[in-house]
C-alpha atoms as a PDB file:
ATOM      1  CA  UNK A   1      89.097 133.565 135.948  1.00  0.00           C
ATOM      2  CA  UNK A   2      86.669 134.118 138.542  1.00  0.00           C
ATOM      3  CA  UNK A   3      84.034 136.444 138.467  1.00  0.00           C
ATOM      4  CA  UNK A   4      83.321 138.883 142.171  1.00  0.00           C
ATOM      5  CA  UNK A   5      79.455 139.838 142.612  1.00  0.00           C
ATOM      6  CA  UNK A   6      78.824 143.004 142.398  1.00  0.00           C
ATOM      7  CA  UNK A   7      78.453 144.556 145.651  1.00  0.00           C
ATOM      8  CA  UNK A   8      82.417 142.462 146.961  1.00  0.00           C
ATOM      9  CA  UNK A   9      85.400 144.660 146.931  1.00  0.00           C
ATOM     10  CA  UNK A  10      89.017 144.469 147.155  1.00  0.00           C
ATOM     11  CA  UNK A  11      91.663 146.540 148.829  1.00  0.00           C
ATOM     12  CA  UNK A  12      92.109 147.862 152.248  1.00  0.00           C
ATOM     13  CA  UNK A  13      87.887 148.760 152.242  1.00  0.00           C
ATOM     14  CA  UNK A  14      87.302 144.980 151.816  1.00  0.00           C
ATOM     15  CA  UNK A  15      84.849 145.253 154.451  1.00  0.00           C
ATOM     16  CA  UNK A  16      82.073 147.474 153.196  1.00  0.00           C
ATOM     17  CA  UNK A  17      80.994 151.200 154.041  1.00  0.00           C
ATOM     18  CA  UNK A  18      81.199 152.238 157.659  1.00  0.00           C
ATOM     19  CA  UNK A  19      78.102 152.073 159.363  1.00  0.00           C
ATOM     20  CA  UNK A  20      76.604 155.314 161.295  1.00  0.00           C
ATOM     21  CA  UNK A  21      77.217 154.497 165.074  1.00  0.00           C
ATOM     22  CA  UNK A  22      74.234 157.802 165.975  1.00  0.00           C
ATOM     23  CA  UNK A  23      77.522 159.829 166.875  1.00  0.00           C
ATOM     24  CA  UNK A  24      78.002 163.159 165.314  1.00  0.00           C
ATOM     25  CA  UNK A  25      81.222 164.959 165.266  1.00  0.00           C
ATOM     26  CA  UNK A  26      80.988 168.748 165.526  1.00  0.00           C
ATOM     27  CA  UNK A  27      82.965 170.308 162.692  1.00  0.00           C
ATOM     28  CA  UNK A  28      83.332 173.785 164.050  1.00  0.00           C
ATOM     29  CA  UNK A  29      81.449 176.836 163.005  1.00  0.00           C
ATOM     30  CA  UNK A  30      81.464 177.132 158.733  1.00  0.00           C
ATOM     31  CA  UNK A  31      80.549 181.022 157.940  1.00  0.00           C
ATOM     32  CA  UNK A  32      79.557 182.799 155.156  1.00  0.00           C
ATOM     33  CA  UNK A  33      82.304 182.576 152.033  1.00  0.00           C
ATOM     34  CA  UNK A  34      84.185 185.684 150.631  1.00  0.00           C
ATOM     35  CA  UNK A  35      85.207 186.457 147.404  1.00  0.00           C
ATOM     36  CA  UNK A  36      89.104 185.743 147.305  1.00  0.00           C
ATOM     37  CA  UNK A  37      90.324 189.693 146.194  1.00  0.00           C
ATOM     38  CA  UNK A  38      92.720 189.455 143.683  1.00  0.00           C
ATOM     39  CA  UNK A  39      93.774 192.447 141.089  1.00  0.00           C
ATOM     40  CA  UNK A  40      95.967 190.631 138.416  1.00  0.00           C
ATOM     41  CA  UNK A  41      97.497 194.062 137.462  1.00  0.00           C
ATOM     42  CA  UNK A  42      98.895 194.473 140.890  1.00  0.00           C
ATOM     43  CA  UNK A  43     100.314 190.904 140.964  1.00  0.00           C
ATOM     44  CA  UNK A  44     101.892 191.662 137.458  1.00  0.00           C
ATOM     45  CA  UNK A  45     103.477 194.900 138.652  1.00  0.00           C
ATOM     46  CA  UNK A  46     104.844 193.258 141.784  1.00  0.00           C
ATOM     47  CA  UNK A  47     105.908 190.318 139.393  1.00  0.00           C
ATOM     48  CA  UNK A  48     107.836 192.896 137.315  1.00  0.00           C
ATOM     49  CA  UNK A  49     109.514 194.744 140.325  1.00  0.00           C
ATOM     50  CA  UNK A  50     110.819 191.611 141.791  1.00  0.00           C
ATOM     51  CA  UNK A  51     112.290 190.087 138.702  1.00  0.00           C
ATOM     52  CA  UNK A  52     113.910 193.203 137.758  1.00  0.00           C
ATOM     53  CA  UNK A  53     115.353 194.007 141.428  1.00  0.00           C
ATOM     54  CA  UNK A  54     116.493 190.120 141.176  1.00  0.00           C
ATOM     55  CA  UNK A  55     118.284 190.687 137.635  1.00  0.00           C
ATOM     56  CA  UNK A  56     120.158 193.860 138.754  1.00  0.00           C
ATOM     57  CA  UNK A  57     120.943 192.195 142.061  1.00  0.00           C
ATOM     58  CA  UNK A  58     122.745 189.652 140.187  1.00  0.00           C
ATOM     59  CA  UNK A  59     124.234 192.173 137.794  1.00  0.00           C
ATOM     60  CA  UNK A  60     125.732 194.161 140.620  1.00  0.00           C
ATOM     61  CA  UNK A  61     126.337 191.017 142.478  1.00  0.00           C
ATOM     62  CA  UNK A  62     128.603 188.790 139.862  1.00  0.00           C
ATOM     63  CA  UNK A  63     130.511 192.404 138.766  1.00  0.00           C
ATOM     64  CA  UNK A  64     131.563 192.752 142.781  1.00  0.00           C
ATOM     65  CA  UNK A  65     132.462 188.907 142.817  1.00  0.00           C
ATOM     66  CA  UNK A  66     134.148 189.290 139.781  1.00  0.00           C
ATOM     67  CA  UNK A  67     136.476 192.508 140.309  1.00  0.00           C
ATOM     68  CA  UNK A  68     136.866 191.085 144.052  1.00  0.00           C
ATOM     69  CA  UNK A  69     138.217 187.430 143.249  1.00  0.00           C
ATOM     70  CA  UNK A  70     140.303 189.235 140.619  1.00  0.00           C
ATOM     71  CA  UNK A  71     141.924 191.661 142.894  1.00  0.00           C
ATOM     72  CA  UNK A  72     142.832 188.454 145.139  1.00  0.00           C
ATOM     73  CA  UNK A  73     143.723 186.339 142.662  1.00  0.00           C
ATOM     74  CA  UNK A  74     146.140 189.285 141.196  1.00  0.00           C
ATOM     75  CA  UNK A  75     147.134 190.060 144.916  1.00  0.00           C
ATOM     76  CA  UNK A  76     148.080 186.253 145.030  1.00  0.00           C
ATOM     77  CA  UNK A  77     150.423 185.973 141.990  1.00  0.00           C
ATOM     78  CA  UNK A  78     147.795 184.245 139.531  1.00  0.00           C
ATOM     79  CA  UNK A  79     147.468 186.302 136.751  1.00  0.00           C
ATOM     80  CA  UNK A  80     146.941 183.319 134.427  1.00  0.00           C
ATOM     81  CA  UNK A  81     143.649 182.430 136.258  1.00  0.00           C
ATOM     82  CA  UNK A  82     142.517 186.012 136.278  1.00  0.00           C
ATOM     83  CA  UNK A  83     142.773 186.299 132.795  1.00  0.00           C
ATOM     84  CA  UNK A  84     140.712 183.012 132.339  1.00  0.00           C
ATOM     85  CA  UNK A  85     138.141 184.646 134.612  1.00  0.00           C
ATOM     86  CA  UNK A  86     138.073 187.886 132.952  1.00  0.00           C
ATOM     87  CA  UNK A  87     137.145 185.772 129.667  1.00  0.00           C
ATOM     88  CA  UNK A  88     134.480 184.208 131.672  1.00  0.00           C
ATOM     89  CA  UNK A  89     133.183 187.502 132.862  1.00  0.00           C
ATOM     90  CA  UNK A  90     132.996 188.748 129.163  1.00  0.00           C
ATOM     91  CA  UNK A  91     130.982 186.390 128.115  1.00  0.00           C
ATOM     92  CA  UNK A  92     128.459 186.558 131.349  1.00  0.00           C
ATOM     93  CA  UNK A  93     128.272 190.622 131.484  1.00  0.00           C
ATOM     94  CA  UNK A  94     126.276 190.929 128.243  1.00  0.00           C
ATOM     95  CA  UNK A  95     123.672 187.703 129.621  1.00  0.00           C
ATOM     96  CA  UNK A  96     123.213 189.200 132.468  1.00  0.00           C
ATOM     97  CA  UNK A  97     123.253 193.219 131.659  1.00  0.00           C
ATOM     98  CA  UNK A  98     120.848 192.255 128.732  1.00  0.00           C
ATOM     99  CA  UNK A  99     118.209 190.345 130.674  1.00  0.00           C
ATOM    100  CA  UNK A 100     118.189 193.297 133.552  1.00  0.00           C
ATOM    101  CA  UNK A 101     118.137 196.039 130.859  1.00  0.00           C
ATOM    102  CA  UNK A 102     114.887 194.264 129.890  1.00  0.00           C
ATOM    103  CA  UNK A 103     113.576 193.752 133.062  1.00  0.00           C
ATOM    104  CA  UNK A 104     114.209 197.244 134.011  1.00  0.00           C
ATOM    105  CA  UNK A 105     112.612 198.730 130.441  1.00  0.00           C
ATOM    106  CA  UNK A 106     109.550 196.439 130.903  1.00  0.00           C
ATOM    107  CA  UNK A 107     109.034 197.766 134.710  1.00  0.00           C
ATOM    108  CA  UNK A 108     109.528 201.304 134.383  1.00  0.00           C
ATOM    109  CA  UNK A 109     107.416 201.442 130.303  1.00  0.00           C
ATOM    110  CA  UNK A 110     104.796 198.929 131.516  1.00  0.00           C
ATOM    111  CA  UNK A 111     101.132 200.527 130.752  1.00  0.00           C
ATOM    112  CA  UNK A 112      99.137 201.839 133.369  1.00  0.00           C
END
């Protein structure tokens, strides 16, 4: 095993520091630094709003999907599959209806 002095490196900066060349690189002005504004009880509020918009969304969203596919699937002769899907939608509607009902409750009972 051999043993490097001190000062020797290895890797890509084998060669040492840079040395100054007396060049200086102009960086662009630098002003004075703000205080980043940030109310945490907005951002929660807006956090709350969002998720329960999202959750309802989806509610409304999967019970459109649901009576619209089916209609078709009805319309189409294929009243086995619509029953499968109607068992499927039975078990999704109280998933979904229970995490908007919370969503809802915690955005319109938050403190303020």
């Amino acid at each position: 095993m051999s043993t490097l002095p001190p000062d020797s490196r290895e890797g890509p900066d084998a060669s040492g520091p840079a040395e100054f060349t007396g060049e200086t690189i102009d960086g662009g002005h630098v002003g004075e630094l703000e205080q980043v504004h940030f109310e945490a009880e907005r951002h929660r509020a807006e956090t709350a709003r969002r998720i329960a918009f999202l959750l309802v969304t989806a509610l409304v969203g999967t019970w459109l999907l649901h009576y619209s596919v089916s209609a078709a699937l009805l319309w189409g002769g294929h009243a086995d599959v619509a029953k499968s899907l109607s068992d499927d939608f039975k078990t999704w509607l109280p998933v979904i209806s229970g995490l908007a009902g919370g969503a809802v409750t915690f955005y319109f009972a938050k403190e303020k």
